[in-house]
C-alpha atoms as a PDB file:
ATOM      1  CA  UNK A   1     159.447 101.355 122.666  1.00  0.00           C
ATOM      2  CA  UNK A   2     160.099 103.936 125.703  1.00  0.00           C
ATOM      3  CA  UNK A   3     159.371 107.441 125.048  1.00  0.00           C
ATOM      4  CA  UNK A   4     163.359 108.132 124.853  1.00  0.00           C
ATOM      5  CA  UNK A   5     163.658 105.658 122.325  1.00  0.00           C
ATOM      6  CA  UNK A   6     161.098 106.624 120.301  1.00  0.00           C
ATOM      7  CA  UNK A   7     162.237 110.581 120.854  1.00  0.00           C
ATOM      8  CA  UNK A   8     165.990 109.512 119.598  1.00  0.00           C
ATOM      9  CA  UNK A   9     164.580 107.647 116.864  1.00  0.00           C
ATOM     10  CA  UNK A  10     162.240 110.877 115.598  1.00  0.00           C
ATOM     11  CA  UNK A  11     165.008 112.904 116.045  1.00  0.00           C
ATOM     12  CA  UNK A  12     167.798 111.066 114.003  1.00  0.00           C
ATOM     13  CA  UNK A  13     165.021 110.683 111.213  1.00  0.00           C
ATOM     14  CA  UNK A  14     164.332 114.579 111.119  1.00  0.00           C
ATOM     15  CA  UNK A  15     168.043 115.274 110.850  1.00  0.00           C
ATOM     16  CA  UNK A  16     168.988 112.936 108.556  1.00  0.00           C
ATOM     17  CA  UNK A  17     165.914 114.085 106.642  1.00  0.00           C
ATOM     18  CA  UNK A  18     166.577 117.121 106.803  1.00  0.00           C
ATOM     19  CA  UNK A  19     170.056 117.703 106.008  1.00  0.00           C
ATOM     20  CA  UNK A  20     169.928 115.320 103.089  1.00  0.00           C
ATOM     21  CA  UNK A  21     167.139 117.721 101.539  1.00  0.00           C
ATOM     22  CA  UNK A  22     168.704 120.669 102.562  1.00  0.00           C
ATOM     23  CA  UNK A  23     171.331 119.721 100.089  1.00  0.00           C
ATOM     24  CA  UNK A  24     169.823 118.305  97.484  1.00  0.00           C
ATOM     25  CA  UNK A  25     168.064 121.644  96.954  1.00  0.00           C
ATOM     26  CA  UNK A  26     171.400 123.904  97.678  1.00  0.00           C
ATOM     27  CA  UNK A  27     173.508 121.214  95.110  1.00  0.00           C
ATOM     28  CA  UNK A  28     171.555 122.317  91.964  1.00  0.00           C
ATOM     29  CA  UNK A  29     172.344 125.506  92.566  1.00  0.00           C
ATOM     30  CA  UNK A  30     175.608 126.041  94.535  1.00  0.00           C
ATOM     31  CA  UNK A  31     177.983 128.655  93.133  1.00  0.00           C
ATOM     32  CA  UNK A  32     181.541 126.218  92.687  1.00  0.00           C
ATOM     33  CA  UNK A  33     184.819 128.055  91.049  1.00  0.00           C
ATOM     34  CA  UNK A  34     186.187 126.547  88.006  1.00  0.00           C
ATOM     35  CA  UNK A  35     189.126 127.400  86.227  1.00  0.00           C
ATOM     36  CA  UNK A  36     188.930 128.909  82.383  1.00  0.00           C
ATOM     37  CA  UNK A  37     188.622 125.315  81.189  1.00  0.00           C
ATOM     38  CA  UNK A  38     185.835 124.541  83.098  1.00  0.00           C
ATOM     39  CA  UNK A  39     187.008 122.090  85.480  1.00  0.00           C
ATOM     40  CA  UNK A  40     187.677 122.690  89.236  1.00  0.00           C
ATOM     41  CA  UNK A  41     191.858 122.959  89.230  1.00  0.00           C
ATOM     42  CA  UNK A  42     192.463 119.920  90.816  1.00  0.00           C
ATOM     43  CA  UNK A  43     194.039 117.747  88.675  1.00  0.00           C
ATOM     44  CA  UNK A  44     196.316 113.787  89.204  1.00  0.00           C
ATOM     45  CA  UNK A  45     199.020 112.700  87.245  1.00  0.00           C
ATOM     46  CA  UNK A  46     201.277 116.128  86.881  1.00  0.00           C
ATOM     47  CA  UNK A  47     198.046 117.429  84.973  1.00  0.00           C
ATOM     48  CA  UNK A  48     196.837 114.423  82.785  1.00  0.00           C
ATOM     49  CA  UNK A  49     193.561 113.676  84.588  1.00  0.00           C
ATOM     50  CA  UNK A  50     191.479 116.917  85.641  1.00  0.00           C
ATOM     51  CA  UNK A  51     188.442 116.622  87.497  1.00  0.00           C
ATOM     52  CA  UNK A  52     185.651 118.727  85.612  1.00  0.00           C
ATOM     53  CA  UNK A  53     181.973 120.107  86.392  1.00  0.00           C
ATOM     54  CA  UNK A  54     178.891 119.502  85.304  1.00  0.00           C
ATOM     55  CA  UNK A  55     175.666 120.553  86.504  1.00  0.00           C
ATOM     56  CA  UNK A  56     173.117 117.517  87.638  1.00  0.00           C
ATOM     57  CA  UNK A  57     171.176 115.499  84.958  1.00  0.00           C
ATOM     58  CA  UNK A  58     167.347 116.270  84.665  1.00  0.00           C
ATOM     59  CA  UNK A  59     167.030 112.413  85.209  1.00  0.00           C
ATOM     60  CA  UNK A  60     168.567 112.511  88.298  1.00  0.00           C
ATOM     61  CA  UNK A  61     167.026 115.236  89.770  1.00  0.00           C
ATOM     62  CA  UNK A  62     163.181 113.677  89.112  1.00  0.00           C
ATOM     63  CA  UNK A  63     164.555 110.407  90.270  1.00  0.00           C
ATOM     64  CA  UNK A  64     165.869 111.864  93.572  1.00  0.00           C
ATOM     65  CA  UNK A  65     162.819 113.578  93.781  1.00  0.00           C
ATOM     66  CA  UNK A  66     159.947 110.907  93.537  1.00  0.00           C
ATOM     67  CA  UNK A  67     162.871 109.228  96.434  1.00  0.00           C
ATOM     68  CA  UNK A  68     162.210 112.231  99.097  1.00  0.00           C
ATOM     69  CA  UNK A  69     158.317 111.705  98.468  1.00  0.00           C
ATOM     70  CA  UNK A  70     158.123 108.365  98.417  1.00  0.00           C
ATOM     71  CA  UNK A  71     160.051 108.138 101.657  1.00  0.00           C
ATOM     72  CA  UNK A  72     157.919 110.398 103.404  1.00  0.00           C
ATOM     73  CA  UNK A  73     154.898 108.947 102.299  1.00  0.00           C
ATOM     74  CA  UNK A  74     156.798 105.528 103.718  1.00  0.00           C
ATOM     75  CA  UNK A  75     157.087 107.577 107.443  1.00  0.00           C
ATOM     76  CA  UNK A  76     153.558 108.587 107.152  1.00  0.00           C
ATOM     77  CA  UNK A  77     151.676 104.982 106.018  1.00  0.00           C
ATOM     78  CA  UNK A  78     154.429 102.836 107.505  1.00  0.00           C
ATOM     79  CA  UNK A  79     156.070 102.294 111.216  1.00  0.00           C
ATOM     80  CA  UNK A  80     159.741 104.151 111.403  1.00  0.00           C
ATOM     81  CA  UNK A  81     159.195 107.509 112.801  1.00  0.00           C
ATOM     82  CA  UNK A  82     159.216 106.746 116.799  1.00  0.00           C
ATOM     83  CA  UNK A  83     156.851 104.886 117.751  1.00  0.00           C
ATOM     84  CA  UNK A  84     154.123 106.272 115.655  1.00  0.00           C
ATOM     85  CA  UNK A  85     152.071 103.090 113.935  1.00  0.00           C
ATOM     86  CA  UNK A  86     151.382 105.315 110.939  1.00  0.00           C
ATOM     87  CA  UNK A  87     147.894 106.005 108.941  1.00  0.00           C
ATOM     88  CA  UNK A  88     147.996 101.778 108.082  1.00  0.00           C
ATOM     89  CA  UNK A  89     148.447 100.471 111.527  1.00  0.00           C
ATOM     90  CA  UNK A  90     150.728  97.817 109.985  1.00  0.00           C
ATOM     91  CA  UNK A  91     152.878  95.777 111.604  1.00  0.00           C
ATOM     92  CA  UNK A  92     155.344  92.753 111.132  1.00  0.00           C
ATOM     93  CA  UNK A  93     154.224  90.185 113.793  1.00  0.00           C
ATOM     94  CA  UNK A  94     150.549  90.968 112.634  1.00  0.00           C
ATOM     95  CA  UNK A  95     151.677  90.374 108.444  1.00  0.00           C
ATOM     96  CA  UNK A  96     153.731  87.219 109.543  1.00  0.00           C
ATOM     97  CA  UNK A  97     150.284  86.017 112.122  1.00  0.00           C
ATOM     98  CA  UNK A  98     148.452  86.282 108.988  1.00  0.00           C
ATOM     99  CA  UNK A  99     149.979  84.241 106.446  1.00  0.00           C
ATOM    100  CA  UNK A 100     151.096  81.433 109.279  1.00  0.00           C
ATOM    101  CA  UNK A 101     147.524  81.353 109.657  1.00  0.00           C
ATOM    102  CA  UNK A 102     147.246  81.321 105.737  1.00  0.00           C
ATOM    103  CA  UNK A 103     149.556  78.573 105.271  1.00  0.00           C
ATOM    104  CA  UNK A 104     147.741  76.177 108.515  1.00  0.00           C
ATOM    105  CA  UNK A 105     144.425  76.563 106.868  1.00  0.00           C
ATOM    106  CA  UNK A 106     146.170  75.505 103.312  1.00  0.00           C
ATOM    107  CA  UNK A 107     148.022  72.563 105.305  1.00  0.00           C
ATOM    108  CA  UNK A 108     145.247  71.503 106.890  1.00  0.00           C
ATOM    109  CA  UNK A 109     143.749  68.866 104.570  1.00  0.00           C
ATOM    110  CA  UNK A 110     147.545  67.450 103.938  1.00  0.00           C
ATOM    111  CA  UNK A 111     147.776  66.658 108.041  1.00  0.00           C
ATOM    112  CA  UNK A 112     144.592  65.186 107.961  1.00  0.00           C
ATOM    113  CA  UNK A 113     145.681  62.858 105.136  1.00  0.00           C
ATOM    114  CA  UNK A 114     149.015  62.532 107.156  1.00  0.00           C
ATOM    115  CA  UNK A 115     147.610  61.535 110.216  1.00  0.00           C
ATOM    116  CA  UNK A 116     144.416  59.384 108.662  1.00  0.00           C
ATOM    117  CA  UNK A 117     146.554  57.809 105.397  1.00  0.00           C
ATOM    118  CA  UNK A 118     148.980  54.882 105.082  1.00  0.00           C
ATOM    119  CA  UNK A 119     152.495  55.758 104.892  1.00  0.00           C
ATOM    120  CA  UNK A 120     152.412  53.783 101.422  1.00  0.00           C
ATOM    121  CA  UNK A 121     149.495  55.315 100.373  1.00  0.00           C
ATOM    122  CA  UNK A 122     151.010  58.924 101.523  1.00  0.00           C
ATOM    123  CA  UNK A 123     153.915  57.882  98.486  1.00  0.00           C
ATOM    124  CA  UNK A 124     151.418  58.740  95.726  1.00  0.00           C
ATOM    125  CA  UNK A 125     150.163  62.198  97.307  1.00  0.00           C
ATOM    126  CA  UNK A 126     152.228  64.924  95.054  1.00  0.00           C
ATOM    127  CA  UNK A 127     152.337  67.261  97.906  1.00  0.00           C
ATOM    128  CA  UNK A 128     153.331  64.467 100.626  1.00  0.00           C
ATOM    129  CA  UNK A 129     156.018  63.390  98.879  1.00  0.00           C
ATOM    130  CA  UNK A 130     156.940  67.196  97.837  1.00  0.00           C
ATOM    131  CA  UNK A 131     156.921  67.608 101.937  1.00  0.00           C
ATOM    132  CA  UNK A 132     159.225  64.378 102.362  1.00  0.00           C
ATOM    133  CA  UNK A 133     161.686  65.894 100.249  1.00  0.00           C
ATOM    134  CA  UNK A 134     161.947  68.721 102.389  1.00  0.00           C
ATOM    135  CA  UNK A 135     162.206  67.120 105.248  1.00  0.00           C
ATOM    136  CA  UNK A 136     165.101  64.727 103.447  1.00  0.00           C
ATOM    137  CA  UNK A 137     167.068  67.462 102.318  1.00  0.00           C
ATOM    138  CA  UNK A 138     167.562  69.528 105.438  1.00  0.00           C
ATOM    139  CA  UNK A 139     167.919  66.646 107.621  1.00  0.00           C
ATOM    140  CA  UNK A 140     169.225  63.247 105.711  1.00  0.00           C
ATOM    141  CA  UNK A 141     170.448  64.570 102.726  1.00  0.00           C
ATOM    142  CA  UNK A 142     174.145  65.460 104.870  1.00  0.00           C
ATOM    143  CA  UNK A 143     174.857  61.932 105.343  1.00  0.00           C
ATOM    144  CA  UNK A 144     172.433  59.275 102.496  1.00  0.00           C
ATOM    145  CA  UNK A 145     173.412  62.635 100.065  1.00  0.00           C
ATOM    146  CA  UNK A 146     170.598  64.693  98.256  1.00  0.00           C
ATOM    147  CA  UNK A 147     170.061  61.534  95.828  1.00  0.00           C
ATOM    148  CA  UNK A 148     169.239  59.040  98.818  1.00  0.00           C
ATOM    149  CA  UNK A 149     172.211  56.810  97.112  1.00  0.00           C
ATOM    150  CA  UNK A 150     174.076  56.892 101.047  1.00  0.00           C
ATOM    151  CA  UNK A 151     177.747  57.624 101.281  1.00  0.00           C
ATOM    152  CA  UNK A 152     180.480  55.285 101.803  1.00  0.00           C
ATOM    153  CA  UNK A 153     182.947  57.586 103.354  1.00  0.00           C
ATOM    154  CA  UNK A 154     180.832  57.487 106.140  1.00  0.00           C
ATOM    155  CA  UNK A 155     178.758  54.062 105.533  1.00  0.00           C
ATOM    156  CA  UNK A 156     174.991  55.763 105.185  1.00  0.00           C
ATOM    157  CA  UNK A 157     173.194  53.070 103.080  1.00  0.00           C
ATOM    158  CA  UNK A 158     171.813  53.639 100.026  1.00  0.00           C
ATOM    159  CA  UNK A 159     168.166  54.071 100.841  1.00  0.00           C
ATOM    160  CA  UNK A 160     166.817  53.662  97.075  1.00  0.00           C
ATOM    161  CA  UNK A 161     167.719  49.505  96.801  1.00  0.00           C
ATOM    162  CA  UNK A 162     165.629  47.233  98.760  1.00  0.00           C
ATOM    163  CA  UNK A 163     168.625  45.851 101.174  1.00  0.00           C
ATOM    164  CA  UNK A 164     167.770  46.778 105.090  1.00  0.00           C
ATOM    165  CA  UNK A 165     170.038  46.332 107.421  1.00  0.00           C
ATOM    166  CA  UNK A 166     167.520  46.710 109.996  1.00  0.00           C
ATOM    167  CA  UNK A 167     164.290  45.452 108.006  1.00  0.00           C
ATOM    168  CA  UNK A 168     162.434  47.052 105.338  1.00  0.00           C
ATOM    169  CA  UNK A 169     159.129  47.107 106.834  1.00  0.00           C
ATOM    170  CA  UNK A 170     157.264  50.292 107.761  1.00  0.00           C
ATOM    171  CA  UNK A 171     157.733  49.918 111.353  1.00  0.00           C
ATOM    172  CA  UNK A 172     161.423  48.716 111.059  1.00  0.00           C
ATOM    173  CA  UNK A 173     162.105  52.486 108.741  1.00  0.00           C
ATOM    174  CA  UNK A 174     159.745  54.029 111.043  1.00  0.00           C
ATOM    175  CA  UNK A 175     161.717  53.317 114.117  1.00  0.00           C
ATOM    176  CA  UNK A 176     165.228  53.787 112.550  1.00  0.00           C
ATOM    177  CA  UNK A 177     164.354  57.554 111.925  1.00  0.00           C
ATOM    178  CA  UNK A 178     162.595  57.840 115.451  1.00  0.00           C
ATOM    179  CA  UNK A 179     165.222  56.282 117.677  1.00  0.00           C
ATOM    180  CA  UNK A 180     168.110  55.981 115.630  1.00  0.00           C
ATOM    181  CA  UNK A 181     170.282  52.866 115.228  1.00  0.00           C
ATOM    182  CA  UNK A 182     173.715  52.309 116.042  1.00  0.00           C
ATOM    183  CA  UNK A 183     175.758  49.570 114.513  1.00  0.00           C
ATOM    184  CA  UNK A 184     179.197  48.065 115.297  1.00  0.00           C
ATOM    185  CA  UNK A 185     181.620  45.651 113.718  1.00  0.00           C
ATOM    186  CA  UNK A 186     184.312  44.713 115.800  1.00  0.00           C
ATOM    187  CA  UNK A 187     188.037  44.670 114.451  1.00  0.00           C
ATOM    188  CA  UNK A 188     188.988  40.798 114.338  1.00  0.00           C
ATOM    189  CA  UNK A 189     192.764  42.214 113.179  1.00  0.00           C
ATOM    190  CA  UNK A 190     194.354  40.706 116.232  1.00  0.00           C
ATOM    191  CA  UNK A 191     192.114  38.110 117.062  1.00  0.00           C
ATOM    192  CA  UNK A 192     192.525  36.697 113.456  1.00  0.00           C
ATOM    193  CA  UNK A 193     195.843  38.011 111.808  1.00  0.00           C
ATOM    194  CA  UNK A 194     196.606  39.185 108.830  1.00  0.00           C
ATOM    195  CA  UNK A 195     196.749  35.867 106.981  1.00  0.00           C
ATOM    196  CA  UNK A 196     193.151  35.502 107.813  1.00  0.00           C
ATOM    197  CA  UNK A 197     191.887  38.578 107.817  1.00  0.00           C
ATOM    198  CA  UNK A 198     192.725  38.381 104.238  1.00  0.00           C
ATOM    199  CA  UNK A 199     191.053  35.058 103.697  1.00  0.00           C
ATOM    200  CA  UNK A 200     188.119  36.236 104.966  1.00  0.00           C
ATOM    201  CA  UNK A 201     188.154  39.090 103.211  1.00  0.00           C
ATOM    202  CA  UNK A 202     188.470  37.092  99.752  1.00  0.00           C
ATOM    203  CA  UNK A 203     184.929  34.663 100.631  1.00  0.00           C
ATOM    204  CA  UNK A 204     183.221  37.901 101.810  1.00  0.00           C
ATOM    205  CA  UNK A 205     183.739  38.992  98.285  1.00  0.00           C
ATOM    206  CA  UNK A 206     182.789  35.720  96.388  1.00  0.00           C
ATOM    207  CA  UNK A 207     179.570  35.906  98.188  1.00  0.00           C
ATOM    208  CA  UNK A 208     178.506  38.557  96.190  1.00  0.00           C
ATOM    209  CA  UNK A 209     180.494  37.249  93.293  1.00  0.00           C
ATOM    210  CA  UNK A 210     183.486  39.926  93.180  1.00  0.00           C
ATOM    211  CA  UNK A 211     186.517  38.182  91.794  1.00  0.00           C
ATOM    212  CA  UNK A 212     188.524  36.763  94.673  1.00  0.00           C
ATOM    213  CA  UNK A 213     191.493  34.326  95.113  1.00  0.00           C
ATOM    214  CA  UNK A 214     189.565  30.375  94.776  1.00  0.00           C
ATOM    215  CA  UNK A 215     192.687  29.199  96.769  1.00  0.00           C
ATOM    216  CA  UNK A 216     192.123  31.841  99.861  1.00  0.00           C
ATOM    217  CA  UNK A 217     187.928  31.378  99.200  1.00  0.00           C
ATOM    218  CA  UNK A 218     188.027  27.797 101.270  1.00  0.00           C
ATOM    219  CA  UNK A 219     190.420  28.572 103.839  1.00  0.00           C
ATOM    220  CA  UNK A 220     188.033  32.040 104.417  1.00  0.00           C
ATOM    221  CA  UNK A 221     184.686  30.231 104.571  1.00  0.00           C
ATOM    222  CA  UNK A 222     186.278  28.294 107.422  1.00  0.00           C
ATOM    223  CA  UNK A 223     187.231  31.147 109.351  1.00  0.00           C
ATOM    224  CA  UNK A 224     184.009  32.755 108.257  1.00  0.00           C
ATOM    225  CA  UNK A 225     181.840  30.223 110.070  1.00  0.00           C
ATOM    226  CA  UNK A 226     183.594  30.318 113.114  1.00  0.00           C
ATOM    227  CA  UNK A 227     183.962  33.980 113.498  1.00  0.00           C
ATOM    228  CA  UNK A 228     181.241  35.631 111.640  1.00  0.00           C
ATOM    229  CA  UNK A 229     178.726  33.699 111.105  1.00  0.00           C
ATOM    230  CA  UNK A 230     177.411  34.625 114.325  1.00  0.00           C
ATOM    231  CA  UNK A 231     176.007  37.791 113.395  1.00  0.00           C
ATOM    232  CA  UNK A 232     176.300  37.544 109.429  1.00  0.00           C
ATOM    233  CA  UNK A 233     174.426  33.861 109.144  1.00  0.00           C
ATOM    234  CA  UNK A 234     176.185  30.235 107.960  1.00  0.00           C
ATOM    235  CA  UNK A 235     174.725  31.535 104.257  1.00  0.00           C
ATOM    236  CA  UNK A 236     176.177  35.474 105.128  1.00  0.00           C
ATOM    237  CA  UNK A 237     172.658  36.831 104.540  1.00  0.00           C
ATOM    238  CA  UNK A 238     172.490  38.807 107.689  1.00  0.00           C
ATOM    239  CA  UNK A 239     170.528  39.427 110.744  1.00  0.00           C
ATOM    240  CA  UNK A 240     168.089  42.246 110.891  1.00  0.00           C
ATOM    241  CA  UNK A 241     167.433  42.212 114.296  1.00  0.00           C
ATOM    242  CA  UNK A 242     171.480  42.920 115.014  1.00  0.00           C
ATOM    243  CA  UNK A 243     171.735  44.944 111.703  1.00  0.00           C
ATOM    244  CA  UNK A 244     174.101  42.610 110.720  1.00  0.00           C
ATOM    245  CA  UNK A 245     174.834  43.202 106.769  1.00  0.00           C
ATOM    246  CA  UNK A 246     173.631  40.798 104.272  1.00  0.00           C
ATOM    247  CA  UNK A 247     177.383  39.533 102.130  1.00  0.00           C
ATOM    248  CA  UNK A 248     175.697  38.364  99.420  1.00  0.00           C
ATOM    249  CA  UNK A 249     173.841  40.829  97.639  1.00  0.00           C
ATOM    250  CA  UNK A 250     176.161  44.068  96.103  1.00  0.00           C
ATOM    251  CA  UNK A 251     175.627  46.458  98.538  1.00  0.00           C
ATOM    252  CA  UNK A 252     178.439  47.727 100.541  1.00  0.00           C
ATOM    253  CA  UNK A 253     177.987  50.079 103.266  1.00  0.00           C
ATOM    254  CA  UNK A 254     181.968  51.433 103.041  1.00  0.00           C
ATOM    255  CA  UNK A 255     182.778  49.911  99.148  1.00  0.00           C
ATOM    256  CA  UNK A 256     183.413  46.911  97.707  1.00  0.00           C
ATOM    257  CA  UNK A 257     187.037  47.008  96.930  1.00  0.00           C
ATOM    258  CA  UNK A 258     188.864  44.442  98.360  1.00  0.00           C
ATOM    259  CA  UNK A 259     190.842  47.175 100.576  1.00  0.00           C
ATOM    260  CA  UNK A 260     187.364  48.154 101.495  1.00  0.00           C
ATOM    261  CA  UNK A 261     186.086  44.954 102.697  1.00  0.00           C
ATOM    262  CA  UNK A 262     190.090  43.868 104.375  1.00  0.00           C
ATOM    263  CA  UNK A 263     189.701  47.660 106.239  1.00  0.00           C
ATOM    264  CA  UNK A 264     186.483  46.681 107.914  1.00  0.00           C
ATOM    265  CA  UNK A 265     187.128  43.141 108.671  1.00  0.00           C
ATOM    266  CA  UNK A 266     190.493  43.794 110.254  1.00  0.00           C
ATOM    267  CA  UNK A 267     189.654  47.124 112.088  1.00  0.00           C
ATOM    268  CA  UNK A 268     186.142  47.168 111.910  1.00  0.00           C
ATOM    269  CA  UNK A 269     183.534  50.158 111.636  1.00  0.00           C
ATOM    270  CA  UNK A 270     180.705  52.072 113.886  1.00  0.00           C
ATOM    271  CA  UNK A 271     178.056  53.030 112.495  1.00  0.00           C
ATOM    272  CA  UNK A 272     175.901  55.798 114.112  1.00  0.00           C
ATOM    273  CA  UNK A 273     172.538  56.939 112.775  1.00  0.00           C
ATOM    274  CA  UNK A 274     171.273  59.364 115.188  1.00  0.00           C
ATOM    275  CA  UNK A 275     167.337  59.523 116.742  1.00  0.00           C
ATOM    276  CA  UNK A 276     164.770  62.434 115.084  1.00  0.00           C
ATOM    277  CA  UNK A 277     162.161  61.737 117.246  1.00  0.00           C
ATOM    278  CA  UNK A 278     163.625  65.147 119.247  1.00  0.00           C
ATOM    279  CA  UNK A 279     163.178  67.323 116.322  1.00  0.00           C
ATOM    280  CA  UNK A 280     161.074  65.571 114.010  1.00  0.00           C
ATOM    281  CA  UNK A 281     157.413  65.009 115.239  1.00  0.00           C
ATOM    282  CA  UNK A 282     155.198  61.697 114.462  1.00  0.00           C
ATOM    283  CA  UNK A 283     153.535  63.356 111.336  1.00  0.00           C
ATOM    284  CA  UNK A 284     156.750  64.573 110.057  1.00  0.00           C
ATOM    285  CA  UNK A 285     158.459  61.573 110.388  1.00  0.00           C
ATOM    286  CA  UNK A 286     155.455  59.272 109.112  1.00  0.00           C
ATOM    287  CA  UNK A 287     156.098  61.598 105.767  1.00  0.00           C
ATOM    288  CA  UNK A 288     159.763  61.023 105.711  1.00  0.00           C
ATOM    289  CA  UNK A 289     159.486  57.161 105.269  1.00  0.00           C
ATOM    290  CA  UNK A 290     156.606  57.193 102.803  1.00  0.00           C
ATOM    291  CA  UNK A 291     159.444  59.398 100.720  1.00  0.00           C
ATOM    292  CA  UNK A 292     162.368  56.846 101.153  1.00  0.00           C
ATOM    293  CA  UNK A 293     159.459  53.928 100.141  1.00  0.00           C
ATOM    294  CA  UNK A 294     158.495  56.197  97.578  1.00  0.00           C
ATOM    295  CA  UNK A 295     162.192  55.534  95.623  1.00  0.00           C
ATOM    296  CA  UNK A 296     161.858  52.183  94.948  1.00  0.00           C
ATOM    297  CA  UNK A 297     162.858  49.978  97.938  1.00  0.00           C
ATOM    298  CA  UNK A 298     159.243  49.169  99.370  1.00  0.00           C
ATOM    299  CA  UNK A 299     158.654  45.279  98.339  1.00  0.00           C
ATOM    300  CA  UNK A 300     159.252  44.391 101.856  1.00  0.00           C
ATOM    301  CA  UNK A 301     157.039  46.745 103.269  1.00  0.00           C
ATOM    302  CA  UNK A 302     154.300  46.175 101.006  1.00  0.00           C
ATOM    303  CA  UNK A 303     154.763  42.061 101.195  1.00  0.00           C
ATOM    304  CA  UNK A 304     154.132  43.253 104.740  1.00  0.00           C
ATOM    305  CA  UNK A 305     150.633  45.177 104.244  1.00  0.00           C
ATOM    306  CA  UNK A 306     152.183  48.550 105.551  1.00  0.00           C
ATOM    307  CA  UNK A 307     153.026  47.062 108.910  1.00  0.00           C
END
């Protein structure tokens, strides 16, 4: 702080000082004109409300008091007058240095473990997992929602099942939340038509076993083997390697409603799940898929040995 500064500052503390205890010490004892009544004469509602006078409470006044003196005790110990340190020579950057430096030594053993452990292994550490809800919260929680149990409006899986559509293995979470996936489902409206659209829509659904029309079910698992099989499979079990959905278990990324499953077939969806690896580091994100494995959706990654 230059010299001016700090000058200005002193001087607009002195004032303000001042004055406010020049008239806490004249109030008690100021001389005010009242009227025979005892109140002051001016009065609201043609008379009905008048104010009155009364002299300050004892309570008050020792309250008010201990205030003056503890503030100047504050400008004496404590930084605020100018750019005098005060009799502590405390600061804020030096307080917050201090318990950063606190809370690095604390966190220390928990990187290690981080960086040395399994990211299975890291899903039975209390204060991993405490950590990996953190890091959910402020930035997966928006879209997969606070319970992990995804979002249809905006098709964010449900993360606590054990359906992938990119694999289940470590690596395969591990890279979703580092570089992100996108996934696309192209319309087959005009391509198809309505008519089959619909009878796609109806074997897509007995797949899972939804109710759906028998007599639309064949004519669907025709088109379905010439259209989406491709990507899907002939038994619709999905590709992970194209993050192509798996039809036959009874998750549905946008609902399973037979509007649902019509919407995406005829105008298809985009799904976008952006890369962390720009604002998450490698410990942080190692953390965040032990937490997801930690809700029970890890049999592929442990069949896999953590891999």
């Amino acid at each position: 702080m230059s010299n001016f500064w700090s000058g200005w500052v002193m001087a607009l503390v002195v004032i303000n000082y001042g004055v406010i205890l020049l008239l806490f010490l004249w109030a008690p004892t100021a001389d005010i004109p009242v009227e025979k009544d005892g109140t002051t004469g001016h009065s609201w509602a043609n008379g009905t409300i008048r104010e009155g006078l009364a002299r300050l409470p004892k309570w008050w006044l020792v309250i008010s008091t201990a205030g003056f003196i503890a503030a100047f005790i504050y400008l004496v110990r404590y930084p605020g007058f100018g750019s005098n340190a005060g009799t502590l020579d405390w600061t804020s950057n030096e307080q917050l240095d201090g318990e950063v430096a606190v809370h690095n030594q604390s966190m220390a053993a928990l990187r290690n473990e981080i960086e040395q452990g399994s990211v299975l292994a890291l899903g039975y550490n209390k204060e991993s997992m405490q950590l990996g809800e953190r890091l959910f919260e402020d930035n997966c929680a928006a879209c997969h929602s606070y319970d992990a149990k995804g979002n249809h409006f905006v098709g964010a899986p449900n993360l606590t099942d054990n359906t992938w559509l990119y694999g289940g293995k470590v690596a395969d979470i591990i890279n979703s939340i580092t570089n992100g996936r996108n996934g696309t489902m192209p319309a087959w409206q005009d391509a198809l038509g309505a008519e089959k659209v619909s009878q796609v829509a109806q074997y897509v659904r007995s797949l899972s076993g939804l109710p759906s029309e028998s007599a639309l079910v064949a004519a669907g698992k025709e088109v379905f083997s010439t259209t989406c099989a491709a990507c899907h499979g002939a038994d619709g079990k999905g590709n992970h390697m194209l993050g192509a959905a798996d039809l036959t278990d009874h998750d549905w990324l946008y609902g399973d409603s037979l509007e649902a499953v019509t919407a995406t077939i005829a105008h298809g969806r985009s799904g976008h799940m952006p890369a962390w690896k720009t604002r998450l580091n490698d410990s942080q994100i190692k953390v965040l898929a032990a937490w997801v494995l930690n809700h029970g959706n890890s049999e592929e990654a442990v069949a896999a040995g953590d891999k």
